[in-house]
PDB file of N, CA and C in Angstrom:
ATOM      1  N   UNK A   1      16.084  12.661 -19.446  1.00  0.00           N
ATOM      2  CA  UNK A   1      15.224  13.710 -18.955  1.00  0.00           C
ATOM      3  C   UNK A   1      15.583  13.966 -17.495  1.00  0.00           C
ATOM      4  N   UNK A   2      15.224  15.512 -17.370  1.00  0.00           N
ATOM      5  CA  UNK A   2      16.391  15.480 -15.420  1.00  0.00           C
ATOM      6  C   UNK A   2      14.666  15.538 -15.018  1.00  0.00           C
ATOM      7  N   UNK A   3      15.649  14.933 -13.434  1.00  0.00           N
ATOM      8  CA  UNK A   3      14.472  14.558 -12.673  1.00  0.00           C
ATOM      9  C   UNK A   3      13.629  15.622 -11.981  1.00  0.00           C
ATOM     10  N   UNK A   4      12.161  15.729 -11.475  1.00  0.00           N
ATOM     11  CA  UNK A   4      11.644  17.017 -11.373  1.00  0.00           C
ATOM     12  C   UNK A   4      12.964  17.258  -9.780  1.00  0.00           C
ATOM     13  N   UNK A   5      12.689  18.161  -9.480  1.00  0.00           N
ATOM     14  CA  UNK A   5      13.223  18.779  -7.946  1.00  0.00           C
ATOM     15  C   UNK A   5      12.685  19.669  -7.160  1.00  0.00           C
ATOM     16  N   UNK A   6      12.817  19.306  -6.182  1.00  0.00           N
ATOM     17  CA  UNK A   6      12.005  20.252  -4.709  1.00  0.00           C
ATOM     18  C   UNK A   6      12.961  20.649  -3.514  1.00  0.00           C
ATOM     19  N   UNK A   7      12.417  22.333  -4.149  1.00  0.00           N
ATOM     20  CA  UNK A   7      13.546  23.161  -3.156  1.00  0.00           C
ATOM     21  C   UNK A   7      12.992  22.924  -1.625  1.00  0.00           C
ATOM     22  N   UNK A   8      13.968  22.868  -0.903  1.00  0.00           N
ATOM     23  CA  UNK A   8      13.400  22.994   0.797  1.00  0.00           C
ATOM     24  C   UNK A   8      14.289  23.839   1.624  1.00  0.00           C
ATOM     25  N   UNK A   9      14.098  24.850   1.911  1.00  0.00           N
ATOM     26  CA  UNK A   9      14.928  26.185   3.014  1.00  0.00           C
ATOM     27  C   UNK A   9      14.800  25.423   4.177  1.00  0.00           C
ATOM     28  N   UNK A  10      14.703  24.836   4.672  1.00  0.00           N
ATOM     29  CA  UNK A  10      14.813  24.069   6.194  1.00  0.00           C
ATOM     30  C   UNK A  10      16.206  23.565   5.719  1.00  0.00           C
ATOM     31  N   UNK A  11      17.321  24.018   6.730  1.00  0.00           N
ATOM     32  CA  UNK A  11      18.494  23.282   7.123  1.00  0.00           C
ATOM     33  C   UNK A  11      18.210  22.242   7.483  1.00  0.00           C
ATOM     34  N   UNK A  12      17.416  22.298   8.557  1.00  0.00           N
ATOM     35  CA  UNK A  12      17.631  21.029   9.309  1.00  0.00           C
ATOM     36  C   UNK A  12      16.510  20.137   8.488  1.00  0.00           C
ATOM     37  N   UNK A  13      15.633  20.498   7.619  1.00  0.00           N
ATOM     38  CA  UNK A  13      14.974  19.092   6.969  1.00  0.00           C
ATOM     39  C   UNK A  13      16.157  18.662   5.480  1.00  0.00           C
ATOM     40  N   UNK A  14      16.784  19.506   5.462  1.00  0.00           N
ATOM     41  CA  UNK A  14      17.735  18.923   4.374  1.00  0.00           C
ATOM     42  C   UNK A  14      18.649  17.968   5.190  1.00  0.00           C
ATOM     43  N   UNK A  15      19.143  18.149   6.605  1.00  0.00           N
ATOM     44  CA  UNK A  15      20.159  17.257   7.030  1.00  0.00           C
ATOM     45  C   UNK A  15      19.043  15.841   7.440  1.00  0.00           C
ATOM     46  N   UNK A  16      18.085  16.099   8.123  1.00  0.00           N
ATOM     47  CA  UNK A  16      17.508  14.775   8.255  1.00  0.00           C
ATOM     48  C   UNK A  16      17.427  13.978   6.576  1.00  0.00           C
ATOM     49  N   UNK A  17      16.949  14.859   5.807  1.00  0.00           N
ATOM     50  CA  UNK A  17      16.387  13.958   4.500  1.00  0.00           C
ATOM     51  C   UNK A  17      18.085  13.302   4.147  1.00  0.00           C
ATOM     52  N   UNK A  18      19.416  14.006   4.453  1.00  0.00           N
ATOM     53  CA  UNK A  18      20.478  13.695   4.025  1.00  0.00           C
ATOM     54  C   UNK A  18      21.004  12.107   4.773  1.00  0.00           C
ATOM     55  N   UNK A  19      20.449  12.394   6.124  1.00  0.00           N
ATOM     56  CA  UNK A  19      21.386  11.811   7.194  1.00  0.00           C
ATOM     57  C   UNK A  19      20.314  10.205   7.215  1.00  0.00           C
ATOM     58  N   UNK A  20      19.164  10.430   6.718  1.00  0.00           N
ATOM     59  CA  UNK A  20      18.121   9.588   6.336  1.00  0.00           C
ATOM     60  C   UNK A  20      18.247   8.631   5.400  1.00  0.00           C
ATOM     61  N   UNK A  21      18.871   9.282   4.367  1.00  0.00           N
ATOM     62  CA  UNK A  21      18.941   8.255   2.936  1.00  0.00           C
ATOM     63  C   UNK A  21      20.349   7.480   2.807  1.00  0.00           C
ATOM     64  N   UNK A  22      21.392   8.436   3.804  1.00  0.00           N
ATOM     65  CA  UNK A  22      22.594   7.826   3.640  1.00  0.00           C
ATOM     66  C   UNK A  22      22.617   6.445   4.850  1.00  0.00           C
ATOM     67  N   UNK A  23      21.730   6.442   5.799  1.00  0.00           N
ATOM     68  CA  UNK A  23      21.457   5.489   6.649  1.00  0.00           C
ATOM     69  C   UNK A  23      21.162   4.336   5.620  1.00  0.00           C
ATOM     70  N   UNK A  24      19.853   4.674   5.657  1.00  0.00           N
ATOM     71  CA  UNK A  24      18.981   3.764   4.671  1.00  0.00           C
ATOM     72  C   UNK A  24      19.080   3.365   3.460  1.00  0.00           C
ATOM     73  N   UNK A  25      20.293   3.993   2.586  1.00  0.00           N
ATOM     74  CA  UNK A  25      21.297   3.400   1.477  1.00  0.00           C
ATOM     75  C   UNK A  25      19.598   3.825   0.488  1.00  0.00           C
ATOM     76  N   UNK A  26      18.791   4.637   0.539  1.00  0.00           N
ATOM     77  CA  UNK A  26      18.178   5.187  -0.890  1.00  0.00           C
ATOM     78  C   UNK A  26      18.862   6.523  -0.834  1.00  0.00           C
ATOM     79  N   UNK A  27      18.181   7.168  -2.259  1.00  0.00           N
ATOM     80  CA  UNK A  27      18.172   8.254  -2.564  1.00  0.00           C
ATOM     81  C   UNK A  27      17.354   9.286  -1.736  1.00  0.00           C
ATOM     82  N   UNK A  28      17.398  10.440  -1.627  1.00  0.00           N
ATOM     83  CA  UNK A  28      17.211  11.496  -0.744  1.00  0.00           C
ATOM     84  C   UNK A  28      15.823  11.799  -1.485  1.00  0.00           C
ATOM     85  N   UNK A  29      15.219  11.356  -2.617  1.00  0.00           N
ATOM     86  CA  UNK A  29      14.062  11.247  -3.313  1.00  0.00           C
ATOM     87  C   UNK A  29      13.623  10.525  -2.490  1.00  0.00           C
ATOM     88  N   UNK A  30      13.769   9.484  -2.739  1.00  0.00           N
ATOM     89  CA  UNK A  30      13.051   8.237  -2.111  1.00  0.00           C
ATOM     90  C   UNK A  30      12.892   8.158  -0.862  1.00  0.00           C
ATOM     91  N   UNK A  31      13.510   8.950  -0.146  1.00  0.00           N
ATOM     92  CA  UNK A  31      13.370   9.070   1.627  1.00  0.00           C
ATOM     93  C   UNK A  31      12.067   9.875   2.009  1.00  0.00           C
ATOM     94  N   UNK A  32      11.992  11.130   1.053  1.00  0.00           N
ATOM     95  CA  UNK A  32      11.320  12.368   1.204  1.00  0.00           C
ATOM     96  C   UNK A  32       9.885  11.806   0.501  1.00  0.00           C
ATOM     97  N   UNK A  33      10.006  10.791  -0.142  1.00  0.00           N
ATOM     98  CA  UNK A  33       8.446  10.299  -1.000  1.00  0.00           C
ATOM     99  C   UNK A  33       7.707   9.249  -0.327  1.00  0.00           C
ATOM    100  N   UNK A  34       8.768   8.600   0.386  1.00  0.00           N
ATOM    101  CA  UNK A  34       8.072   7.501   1.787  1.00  0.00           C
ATOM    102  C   UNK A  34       7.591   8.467   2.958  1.00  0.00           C
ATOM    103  N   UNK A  35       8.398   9.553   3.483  1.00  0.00           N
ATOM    104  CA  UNK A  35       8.185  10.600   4.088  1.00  0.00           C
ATOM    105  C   UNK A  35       6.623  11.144   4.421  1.00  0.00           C
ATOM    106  N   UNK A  36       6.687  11.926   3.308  1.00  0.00           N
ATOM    107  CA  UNK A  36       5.091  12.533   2.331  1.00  0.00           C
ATOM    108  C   UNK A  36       3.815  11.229   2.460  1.00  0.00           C
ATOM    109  N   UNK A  37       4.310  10.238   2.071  1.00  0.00           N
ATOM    110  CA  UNK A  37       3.510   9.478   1.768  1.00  0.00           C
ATOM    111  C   UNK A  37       2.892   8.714   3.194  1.00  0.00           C
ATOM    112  N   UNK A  38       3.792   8.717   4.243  1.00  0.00           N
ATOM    113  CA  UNK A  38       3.513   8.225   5.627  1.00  0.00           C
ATOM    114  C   UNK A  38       2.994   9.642   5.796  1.00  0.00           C
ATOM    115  N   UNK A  39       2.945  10.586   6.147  1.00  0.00           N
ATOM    116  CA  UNK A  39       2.273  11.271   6.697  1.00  0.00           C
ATOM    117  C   UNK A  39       1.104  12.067   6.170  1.00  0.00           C
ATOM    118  N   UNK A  40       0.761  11.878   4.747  1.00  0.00           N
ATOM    119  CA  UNK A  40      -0.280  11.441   4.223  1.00  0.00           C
ATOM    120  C   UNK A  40      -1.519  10.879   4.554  1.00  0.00           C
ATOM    121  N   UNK A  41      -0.931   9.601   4.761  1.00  0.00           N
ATOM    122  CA  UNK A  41      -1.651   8.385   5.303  1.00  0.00           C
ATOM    123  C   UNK A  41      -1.917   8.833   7.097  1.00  0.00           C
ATOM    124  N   UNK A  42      -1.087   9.373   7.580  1.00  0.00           N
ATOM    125  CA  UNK A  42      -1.592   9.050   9.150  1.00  0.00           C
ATOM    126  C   UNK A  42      -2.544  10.553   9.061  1.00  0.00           C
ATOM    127  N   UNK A  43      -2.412  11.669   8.355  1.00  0.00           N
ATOM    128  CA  UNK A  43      -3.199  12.873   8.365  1.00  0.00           C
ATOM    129  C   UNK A  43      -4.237  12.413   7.967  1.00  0.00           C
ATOM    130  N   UNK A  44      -4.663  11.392   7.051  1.00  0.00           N
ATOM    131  CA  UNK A  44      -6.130  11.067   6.616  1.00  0.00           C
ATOM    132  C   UNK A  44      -6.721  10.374   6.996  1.00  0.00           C
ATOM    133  N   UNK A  45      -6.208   9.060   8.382  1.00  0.00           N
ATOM    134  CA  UNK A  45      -6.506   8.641   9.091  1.00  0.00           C
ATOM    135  C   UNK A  45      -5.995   6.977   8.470  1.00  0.00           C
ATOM    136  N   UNK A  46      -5.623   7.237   7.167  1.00  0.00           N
ATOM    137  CA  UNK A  46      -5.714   5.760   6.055  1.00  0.00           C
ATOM    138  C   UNK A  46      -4.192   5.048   6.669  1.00  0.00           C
ATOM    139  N   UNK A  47      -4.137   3.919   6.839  1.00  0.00           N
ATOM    140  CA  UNK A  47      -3.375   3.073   6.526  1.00  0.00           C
ATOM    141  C   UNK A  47      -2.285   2.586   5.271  1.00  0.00           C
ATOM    142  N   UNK A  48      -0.771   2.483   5.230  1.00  0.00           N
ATOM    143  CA  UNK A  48      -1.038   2.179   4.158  1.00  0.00           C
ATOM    144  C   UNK A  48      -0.904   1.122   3.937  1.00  0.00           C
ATOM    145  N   UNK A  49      -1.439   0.790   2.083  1.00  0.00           N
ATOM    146  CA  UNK A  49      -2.023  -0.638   1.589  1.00  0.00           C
ATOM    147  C   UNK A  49      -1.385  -1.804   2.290  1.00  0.00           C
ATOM    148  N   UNK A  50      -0.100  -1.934   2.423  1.00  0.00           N
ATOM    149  CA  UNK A  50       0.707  -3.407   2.968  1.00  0.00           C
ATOM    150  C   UNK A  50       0.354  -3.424   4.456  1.00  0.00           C
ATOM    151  N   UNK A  51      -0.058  -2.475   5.291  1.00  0.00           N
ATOM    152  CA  UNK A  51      -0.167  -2.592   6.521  1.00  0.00           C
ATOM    153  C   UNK A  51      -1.818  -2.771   6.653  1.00  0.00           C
ATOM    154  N   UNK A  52      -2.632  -2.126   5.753  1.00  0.00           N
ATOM    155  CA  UNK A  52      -4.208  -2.841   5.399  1.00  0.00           C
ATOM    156  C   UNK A  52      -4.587  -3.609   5.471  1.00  0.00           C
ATOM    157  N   UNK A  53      -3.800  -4.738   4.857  1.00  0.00           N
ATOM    158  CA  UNK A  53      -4.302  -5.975   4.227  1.00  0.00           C
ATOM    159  C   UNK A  53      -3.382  -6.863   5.519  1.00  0.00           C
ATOM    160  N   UNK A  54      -2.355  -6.725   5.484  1.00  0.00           N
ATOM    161  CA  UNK A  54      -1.893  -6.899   7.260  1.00  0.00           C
ATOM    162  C   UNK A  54      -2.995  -7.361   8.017  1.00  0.00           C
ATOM    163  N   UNK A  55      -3.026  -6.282   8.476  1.00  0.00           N
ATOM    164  CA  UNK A  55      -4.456  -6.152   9.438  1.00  0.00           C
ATOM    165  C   UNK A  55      -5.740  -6.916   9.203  1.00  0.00           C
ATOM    166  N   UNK A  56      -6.307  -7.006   8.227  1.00  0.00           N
ATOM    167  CA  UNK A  56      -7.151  -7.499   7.357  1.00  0.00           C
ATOM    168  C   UNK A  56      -7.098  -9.075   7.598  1.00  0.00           C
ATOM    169  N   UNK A  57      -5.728  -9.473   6.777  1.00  0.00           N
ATOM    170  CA  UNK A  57      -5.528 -10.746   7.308  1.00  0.00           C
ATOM    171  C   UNK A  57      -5.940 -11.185   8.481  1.00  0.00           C
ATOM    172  N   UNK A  58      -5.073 -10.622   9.238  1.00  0.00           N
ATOM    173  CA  UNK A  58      -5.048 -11.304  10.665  1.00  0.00           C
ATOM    174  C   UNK A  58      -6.224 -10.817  11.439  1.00  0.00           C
ATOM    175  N   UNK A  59      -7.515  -9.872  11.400  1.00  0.00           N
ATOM    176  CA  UNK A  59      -8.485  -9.989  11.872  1.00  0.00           C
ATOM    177  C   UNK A  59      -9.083 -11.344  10.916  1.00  0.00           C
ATOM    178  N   UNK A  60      -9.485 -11.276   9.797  1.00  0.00           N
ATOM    179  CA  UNK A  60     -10.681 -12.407   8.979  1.00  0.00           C
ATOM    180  C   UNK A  60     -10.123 -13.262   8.527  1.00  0.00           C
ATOM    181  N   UNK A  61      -8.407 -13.723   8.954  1.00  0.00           N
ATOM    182  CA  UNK A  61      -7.870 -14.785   8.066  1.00  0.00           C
ATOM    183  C   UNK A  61      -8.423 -16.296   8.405  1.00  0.00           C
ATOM    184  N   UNK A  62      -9.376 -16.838   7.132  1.00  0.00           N
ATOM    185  CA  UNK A  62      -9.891 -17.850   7.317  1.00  0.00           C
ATOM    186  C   UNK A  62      -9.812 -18.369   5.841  1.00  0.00           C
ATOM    187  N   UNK A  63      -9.669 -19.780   6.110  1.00  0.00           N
ATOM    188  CA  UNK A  63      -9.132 -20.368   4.450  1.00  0.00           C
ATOM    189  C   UNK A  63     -10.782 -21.350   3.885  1.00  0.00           C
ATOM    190  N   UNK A  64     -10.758 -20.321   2.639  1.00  0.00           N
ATOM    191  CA  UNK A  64     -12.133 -20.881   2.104  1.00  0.00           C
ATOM    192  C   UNK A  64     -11.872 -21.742   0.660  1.00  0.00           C
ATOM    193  N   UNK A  65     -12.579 -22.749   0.935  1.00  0.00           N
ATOM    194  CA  UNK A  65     -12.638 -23.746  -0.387  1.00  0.00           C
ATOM    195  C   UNK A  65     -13.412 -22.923  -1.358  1.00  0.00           C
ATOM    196  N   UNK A  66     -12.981 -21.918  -2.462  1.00  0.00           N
ATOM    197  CA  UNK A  66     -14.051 -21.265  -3.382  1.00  0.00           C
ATOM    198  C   UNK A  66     -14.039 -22.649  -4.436  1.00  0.00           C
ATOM    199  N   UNK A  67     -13.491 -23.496  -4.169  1.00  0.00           N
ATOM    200  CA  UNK A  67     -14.352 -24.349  -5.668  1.00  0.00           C
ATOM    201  C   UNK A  67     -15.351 -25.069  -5.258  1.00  0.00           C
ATOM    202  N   UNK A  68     -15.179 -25.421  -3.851  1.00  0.00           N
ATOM    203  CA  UNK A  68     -16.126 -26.429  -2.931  1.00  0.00           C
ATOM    204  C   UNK A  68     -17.717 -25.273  -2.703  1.00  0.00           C
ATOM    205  N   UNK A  69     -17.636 -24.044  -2.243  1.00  0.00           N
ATOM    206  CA  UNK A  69     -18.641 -23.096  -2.739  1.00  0.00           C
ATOM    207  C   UNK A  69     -19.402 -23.182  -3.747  1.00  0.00           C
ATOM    208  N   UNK A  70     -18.220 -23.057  -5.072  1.00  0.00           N
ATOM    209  CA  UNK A  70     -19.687 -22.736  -6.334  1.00  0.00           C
ATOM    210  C   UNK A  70     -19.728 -23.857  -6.625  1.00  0.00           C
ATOM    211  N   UNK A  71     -19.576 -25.509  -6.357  1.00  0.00           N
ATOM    212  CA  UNK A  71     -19.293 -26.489  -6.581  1.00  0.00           C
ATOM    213  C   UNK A  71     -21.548 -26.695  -6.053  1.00  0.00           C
ATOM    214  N   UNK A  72     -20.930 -26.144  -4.747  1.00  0.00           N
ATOM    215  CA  UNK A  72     -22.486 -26.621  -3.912  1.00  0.00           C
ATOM    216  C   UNK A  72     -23.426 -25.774  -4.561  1.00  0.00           C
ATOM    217  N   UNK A  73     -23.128 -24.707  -5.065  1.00  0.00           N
ATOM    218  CA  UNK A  73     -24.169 -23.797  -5.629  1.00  0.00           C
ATOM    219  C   UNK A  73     -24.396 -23.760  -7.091  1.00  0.00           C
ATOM    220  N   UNK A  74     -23.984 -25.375  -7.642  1.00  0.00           N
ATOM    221  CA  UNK A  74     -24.465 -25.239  -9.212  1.00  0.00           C
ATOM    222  C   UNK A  74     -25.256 -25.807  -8.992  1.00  0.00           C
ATOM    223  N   UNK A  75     -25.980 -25.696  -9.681  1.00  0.00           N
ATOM    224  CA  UNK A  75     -27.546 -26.421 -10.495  1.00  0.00           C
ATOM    225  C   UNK A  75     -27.814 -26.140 -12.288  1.00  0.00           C
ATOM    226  N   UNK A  76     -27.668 -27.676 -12.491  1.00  0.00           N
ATOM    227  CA  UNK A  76     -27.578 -27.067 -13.941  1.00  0.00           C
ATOM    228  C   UNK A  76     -29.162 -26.736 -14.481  1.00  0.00           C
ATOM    229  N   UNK A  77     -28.608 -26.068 -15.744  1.00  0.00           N
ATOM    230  CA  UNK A  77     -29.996 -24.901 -16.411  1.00  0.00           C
ATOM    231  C   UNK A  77     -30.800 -25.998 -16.969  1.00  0.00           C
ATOM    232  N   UNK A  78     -31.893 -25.649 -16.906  1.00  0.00           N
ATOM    233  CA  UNK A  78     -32.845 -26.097 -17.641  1.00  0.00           C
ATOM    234  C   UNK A  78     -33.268 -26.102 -19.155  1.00  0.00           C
ATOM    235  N   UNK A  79     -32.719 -25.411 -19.693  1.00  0.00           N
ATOM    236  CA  UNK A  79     -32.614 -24.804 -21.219  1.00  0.00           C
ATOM    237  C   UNK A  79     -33.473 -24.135 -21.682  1.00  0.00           C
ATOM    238  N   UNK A  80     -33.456 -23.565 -22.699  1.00  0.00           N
ATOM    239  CA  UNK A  80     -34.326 -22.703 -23.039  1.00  0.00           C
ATOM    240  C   UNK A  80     -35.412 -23.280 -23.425  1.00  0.00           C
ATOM    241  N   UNK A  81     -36.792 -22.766 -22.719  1.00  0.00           N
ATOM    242  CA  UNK A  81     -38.478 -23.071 -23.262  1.00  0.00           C
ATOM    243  C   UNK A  81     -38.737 -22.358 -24.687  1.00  0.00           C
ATOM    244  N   UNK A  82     -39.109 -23.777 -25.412  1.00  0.00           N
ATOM    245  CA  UNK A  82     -39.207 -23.419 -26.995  1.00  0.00           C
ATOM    246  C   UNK A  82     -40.990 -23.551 -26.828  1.00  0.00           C
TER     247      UNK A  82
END
């Protein structure tokens, strides 16, 4: 199946997207979809996901015992009142 395609009349955004992918050893797809997709993200104010959780980390990175948690917070049931 051929791949969809997107015309662009900018000379000069065809030589960057060219001079871009042949740097960066992808396809001229793949330059133009990281492209879109970064400026996406900075027009909506969003981050994206790998640089999120980045961040995320390293503000709240703190290492929690979750078995030692629900460990302290069992109490076993009482069973059912017959």
């Amino acid at each position: 199946m051929p791949e969809p395609q997107l015309s662009v009349r900018s000379a000069r955004a065809r030589e960057l997207a060219h001079s871009l992918a042949k740097r960066e050893r992808r396809t001229i797809a793949e330059v133009v979809e990281r492209a879109l997709e970064e400026y996406s993200a900075h027009q909506t104010g969003r981050a994206p996901a790998a640089e999120f959780y980045r961040e995320l980390n390293r503000q709240f990175a703190t290492d929690v015992d979750l078995e030692q948690l629900i460990q302290a917070s069992r109490e076993p049931h009482a069973g059912a009142v017959l």
